[in-house]
Protein backbone atom coordinates (compact mmCIF):
# COMPACT_ATOMS: atom_id res chain seq x y z
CA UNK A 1 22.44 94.42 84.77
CA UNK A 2 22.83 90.72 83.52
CA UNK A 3 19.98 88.41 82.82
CA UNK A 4 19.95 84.79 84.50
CA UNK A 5 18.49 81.97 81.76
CA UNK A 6 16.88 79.10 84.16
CA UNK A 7 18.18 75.67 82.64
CA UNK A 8 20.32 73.68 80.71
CA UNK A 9 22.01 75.16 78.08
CA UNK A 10 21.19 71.72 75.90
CA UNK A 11 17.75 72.92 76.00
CA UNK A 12 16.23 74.09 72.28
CA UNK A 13 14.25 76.96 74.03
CA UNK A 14 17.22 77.63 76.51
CA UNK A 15 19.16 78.49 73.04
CA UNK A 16 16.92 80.33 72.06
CA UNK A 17 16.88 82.90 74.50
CA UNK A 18 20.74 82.48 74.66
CA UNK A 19 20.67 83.55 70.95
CA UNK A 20 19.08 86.58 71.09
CA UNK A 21 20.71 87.27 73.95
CA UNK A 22 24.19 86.67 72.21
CA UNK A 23 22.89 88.92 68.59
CA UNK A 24 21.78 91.80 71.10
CA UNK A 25 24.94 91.82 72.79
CA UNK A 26 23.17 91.41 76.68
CA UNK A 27 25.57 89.56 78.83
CA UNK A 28 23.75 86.95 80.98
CA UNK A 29 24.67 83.83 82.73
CA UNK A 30 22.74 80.43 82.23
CA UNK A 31 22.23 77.30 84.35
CA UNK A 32 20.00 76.21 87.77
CA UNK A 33 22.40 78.63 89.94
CA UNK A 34 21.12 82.76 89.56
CA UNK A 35 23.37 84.84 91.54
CA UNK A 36 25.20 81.91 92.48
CA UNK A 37 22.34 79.90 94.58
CA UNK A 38 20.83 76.85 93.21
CA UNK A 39 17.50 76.58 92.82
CA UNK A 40 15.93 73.15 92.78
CA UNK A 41 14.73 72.22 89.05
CA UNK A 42 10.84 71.48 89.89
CA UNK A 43 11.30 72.80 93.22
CA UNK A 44 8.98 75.04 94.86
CA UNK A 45 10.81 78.01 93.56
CA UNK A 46 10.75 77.20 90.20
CA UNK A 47 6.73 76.46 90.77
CA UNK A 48 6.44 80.21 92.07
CA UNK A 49 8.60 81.25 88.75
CA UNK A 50 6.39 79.22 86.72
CA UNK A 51 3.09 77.44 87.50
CA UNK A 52 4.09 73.82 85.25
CA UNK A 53 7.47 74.43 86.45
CA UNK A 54 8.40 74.68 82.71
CA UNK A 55 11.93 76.30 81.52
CA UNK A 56 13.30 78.32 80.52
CA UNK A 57 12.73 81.17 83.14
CA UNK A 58 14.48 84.56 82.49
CA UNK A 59 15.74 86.00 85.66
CA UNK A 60 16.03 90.24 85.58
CA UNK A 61 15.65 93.03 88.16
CA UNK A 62 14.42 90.30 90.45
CA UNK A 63 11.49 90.06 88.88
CA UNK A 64 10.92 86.11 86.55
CA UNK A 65 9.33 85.85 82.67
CA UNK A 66 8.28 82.64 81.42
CA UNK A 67 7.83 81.04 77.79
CA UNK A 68 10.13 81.66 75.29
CA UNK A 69 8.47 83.73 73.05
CA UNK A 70 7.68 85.94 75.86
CA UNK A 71 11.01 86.14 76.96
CA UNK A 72 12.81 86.41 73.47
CA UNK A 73 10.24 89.57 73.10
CA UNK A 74 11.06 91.31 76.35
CA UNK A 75 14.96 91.14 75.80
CA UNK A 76 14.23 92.83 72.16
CA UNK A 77 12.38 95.28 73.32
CA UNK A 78 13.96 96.16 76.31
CA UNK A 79 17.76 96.02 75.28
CA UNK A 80 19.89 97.94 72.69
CA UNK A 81 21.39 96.45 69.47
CA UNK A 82 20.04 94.79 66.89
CA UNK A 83 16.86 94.63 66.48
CA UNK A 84 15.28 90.93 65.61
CA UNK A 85 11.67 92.73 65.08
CA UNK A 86 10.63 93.82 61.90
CA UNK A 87 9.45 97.65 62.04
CA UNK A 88 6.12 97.26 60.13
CA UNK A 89 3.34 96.32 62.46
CA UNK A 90 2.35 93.20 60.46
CA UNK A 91 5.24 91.85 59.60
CA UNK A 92 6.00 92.50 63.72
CA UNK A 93 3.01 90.51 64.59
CA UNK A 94 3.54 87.91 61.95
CA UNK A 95 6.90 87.33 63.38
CA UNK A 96 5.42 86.98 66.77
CA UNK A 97 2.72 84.60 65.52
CA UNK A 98 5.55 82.26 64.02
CA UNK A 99 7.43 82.08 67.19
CA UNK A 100 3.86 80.78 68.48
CA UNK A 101 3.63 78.07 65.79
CA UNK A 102 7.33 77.18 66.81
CA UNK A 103 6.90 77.11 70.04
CA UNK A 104 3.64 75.27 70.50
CA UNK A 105 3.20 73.22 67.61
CA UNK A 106 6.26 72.52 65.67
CA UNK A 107 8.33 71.77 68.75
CA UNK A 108 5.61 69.41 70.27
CA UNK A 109 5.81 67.66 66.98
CA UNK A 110 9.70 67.33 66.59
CA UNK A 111 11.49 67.84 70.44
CA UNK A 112 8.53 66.65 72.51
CA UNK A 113 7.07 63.67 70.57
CA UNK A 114 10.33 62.79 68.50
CA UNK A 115 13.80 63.79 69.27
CA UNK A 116 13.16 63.35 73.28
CA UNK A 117 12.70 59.82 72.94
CA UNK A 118 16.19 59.45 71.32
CA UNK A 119 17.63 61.99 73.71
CA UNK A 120 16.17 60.14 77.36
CA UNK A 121 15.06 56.80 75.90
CA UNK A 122 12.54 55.56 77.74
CA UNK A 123 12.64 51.50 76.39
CA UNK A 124 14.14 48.71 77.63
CA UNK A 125 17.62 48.39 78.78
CA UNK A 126 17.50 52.17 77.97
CA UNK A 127 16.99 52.58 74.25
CA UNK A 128 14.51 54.45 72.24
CA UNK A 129 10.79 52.79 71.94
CA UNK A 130 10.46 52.00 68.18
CA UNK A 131 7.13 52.29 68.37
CA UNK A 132 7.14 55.58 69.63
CA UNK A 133 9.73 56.82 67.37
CA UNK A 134 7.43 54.83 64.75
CA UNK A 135 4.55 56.88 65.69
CA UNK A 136 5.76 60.45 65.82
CA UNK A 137 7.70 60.60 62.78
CA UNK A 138 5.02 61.52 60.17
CA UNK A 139 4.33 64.71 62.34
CA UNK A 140 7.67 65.58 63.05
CA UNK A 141 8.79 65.39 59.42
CA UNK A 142 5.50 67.13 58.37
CA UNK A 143 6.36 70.14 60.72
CA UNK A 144 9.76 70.24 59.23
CA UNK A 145 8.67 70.81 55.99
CA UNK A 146 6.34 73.50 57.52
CA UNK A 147 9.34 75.41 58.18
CA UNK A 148 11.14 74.50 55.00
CA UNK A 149 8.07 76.01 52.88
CA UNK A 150 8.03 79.40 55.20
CA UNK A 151 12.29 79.59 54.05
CA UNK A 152 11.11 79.19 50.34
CA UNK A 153 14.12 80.56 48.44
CA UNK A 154 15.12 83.21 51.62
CA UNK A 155 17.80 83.02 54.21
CA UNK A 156 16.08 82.92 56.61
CA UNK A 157 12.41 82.69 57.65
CA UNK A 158 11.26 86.74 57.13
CA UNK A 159 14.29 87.55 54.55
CA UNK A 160 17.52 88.53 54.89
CA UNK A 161 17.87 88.79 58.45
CA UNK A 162 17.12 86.81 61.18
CA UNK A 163 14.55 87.66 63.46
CA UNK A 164 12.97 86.21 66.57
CA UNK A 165 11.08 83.27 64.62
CA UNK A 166 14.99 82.09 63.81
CA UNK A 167 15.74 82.44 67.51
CA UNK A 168 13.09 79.66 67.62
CA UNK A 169 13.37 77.60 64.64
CA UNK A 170 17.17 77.39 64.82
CA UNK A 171 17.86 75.07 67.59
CA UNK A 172 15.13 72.85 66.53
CA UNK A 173 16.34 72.48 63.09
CA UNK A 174 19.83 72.04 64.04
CA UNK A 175 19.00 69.30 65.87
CA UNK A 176 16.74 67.76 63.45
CA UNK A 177 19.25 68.07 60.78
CA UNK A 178 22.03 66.24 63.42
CA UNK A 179 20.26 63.18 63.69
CA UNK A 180 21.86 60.16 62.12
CA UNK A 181 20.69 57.88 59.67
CA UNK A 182 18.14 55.41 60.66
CA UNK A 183 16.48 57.89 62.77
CA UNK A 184 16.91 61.06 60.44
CA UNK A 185 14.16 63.27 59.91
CA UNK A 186 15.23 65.51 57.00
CA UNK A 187 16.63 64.19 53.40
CA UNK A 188 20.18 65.00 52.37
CA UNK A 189 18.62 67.66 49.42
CA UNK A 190 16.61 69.47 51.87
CA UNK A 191 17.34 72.93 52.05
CA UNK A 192 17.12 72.90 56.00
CA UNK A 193 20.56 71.50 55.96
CA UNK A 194 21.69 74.70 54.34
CA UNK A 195 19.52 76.84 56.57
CA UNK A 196 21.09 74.96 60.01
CA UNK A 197 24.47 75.60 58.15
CA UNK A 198 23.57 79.00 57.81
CA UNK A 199 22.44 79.88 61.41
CA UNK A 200 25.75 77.95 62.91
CA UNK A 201 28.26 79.98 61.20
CA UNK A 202 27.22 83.32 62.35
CA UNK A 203 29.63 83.72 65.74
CA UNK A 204 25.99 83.72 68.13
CA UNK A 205 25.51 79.91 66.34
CA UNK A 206 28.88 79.21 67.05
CA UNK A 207 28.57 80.02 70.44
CA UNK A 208 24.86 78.53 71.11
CA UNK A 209 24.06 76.20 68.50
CA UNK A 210 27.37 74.26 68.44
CA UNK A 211 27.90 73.78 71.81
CA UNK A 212 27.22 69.79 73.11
C-alpha cells in the first residue's frame, strides 16, 4: 500500500521523507488531503496525529508516525530497495544520531531561526526583520560548517552513499546554498555548493529537491 506524507511539499522535513521515499522506490502521495479528504492543518486531527501539531505526519495502514527521523527510519526498515542504513551497528546508530543533530539542532539554527524569516517575513510592510536576520546568522552559518566538516573530503556525509543523515541534511543545504547575496549563508568556495549539486542531480533530487 502507498504512504500519505502530511504537508507541503516546500517543507525541508516534508523532502525528506519524500526522498527516501523516492531512493526506496515506495510510491506515496503528499499534501493536507490522505485518501482524498482534507484534513485541517492544526486541526484537531492533526493534534490526535501529533500532540504540537508538527509535520510532517506519515500516514500507513491507518495507523500515523511523527518526526522525521522517526519516519525516515520506519520506511527503511520496513520497505524493500535500497538500503540508506549502514549494516554495522555503530555506524547504524551514528547515522541515526546525525539525523538527530539535523533535525533538532542544525535545522533550528538555519530553517527555524534563519531562512523562515526570509521565507514568511514577519517585518513591516512584509519584509524580513533585519534584526532578526542580524541575530541568527552567526548560528546558522556555524551549523553549516558543522555539516561541511562531517563531508570532509566524502560525497556525502557517511561515504560514498547516501544514507538517512543526507535525507536530512539535503533539503536544508539546498536551501542554504539558494539564498542570494545579501542574505547568503555559505561562501562561493564552500564545498556545500558541490555537495547540494551533488544531491540534486541524482533523479530522487531532481524530483524533490528541485521542485519550487
Amino acid at each position: 500500500m502507498s504512504v500519505h506524507i502530511y504537508g507541503p511539499q516546500f517543507s525541508n522535513f516534508v523532502r525528506s521523507v519524500q526522498w527516501v521515499c523516492e531512493e526506496k522506490g515506495i510510491a506515496y502521495t503528499l499534501g493536507f488531503e490522505p485518501d482524498g479528504k482534507a484534513v485541517e492543518f492544526r486541526g484537531p486531527q492533526h493534534g490526535q496525529w501529533h500532540p504540537y501539531s508538527k509535520i510532517p505526519v506519515l500516514i500507513h495502514n491507518g495507523c500515523a508516525l511523527g518526526e522525521t527521523s522517526a519516519i525516515c527510519r520506519y520506511l527503511d526498515d520496513n520497505f524493500p530497495g535500497t538500503s540508506l542504513t549502514p549494516a554495522d551497528p555503530w555506524q547504524k546508530a551514528e547515522v541515526d544520531s546525525w539525523c538527530q543533530l539535523l533535525s533538532i539542532y542544525i535545522d533550528k539554527a538555519v530553517v527555524r531561526d534563519y531562512l523562515l524569516e526570509l521565507v514568511f517575513p514577519k517585518g513591516e510592510d512584509g519584509k524580513p526583520r533585519v534584526d532578526v536576520l542580524a541575530a541568527g546568522k552567526p548560528a546558522a552559518v556555524a551549523a553549516l560548517n558543522i555539516v561541511e566538516e562531517k563531508l570532509a573530503a566524502q560525497p556525502f556525509l557517511f561515504g560514498d552513499q547516501p544514507t538517512l543523515a543526507d535525507a536530512i541534511a539535503a533539503p536544508i543545504v539546498c536551501y542554504a546554498t539558494g539564498l542570494p547575496a545579501g542574505v547568503s549563508l555559505v561562501p562561493a568556495e564552500s564545498t556545500l555548493h558541490d555537495y547540494a549539486k551533488r544531491m540534486m542531480a541524482s533523479p530522487s533530487g531532481q524530483k524533490v529537491l528541485l521542485a519550487k
